[in-house]
C-alpha atoms as a PDB file:
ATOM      1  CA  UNK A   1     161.892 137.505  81.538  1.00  0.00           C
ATOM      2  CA  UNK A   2     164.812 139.706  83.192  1.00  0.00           C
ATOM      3  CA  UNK A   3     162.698 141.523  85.426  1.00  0.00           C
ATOM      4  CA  UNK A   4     161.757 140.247  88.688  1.00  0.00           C
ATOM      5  CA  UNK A   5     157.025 140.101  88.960  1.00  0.00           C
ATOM      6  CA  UNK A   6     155.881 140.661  91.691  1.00  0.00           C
ATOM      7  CA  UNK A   7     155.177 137.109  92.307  1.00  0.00           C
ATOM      8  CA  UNK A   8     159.221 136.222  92.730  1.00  0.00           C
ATOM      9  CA  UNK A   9     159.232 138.731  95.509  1.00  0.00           C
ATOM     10  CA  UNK A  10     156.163 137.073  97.226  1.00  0.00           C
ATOM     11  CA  UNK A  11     157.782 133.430  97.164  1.00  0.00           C
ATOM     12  CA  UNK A  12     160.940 135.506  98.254  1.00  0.00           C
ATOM     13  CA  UNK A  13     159.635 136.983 101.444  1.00  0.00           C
ATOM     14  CA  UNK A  14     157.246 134.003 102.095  1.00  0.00           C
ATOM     15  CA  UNK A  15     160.815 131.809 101.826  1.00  0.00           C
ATOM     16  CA  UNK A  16     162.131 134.257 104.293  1.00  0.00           C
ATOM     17  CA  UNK A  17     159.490 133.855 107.177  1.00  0.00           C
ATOM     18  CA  UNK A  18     159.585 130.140 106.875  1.00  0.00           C
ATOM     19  CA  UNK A  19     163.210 130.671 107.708  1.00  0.00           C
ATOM     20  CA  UNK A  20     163.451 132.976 110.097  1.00  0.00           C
ATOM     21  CA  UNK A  21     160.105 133.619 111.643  1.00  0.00           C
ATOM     22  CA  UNK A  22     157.684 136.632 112.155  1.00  0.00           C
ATOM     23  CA  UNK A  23     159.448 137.132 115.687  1.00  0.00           C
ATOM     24  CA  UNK A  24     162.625 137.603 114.194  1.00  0.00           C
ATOM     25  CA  UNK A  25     162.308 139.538 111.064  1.00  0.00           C
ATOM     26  CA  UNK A  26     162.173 142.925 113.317  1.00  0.00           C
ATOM     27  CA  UNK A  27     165.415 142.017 115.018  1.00  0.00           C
ATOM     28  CA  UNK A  28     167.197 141.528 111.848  1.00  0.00           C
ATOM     29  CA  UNK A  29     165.826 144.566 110.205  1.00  0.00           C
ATOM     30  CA  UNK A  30     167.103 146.284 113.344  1.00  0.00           C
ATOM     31  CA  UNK A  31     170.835 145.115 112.994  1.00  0.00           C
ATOM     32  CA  UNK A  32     170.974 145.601 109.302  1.00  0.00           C
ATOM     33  CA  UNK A  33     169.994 149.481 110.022  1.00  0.00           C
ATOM     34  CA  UNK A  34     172.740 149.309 113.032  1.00  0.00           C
ATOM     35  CA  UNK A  35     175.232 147.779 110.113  1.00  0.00           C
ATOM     36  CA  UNK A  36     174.297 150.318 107.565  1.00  0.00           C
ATOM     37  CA  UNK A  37     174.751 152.790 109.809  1.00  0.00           C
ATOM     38  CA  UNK A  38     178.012 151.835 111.257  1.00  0.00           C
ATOM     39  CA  UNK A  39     179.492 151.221 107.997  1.00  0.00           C
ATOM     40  CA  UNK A  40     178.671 154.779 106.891  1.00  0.00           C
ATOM     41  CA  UNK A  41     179.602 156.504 110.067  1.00  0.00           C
ATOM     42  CA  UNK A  42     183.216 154.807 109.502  1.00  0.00           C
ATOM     43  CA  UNK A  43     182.939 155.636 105.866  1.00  0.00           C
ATOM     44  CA  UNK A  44     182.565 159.340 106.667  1.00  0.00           C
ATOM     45  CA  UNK A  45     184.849 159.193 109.739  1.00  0.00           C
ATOM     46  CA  UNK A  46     187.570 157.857 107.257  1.00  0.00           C
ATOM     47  CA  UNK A  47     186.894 160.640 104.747  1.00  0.00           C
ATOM     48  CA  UNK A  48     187.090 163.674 107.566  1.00  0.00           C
ATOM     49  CA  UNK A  49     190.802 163.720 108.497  1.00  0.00           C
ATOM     50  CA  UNK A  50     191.652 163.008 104.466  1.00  0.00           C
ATOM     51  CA  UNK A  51     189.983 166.210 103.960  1.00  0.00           C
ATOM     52  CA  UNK A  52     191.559 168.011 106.445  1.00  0.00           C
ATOM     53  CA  UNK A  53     194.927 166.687 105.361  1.00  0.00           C
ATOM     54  CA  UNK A  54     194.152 167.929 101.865  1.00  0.00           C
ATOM     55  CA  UNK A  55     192.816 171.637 103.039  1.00  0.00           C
ATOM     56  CA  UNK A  56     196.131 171.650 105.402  1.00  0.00           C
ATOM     57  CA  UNK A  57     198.813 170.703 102.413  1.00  0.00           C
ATOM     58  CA  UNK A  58     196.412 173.291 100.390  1.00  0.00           C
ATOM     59  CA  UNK A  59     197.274 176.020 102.621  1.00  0.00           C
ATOM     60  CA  UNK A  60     200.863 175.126 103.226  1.00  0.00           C
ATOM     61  CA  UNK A  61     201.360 175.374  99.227  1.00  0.00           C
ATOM     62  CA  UNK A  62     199.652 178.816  99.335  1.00  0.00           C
ATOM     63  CA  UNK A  63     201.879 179.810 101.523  1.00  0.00           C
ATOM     64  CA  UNK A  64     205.139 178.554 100.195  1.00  0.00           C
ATOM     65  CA  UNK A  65     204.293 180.342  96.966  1.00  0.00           C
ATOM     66  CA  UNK A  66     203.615 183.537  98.896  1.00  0.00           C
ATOM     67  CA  UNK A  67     207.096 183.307 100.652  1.00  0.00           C
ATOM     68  CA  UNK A  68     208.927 182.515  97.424  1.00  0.00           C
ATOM     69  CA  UNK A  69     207.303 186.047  95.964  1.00  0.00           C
ATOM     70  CA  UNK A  70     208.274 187.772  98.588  1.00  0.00           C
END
């Protein structure tokens, strides 16, 4: 009963060309791969320069300690 036959997903995707169409469907795959992508481009873009931040403070505290033995 919780899992979904394979009969749910053919009323699903029969639901989903009666609303949007055969001529459509490839268009909206499309911009959901565009979205994806986009979304994990920014996702990585946003991780880079916190990474760098962290290897930069990493190396300034490596050096502090070095100067304070010295």
């Amino acid at each position: 009963m919780g899992s979904i036959s394979i009969w749910h997903w053919i009323i699903v995707l029969v639901v989903v060309i009666l609303l949007f169409g055969t001529k459509k469907l490839p268009g909206l795959g499309q911009d959901l791969g565009k979205a994806i992508r986009g979304f994990k481009k920014s996702m990585s873009d946003e991780e880079a320069p916190r990474l760098e931040a962290d290897a930069k403070s990493e190396q300034a505290e490596k050096q502090a300690a070095k100067d304070r033995a010295e």
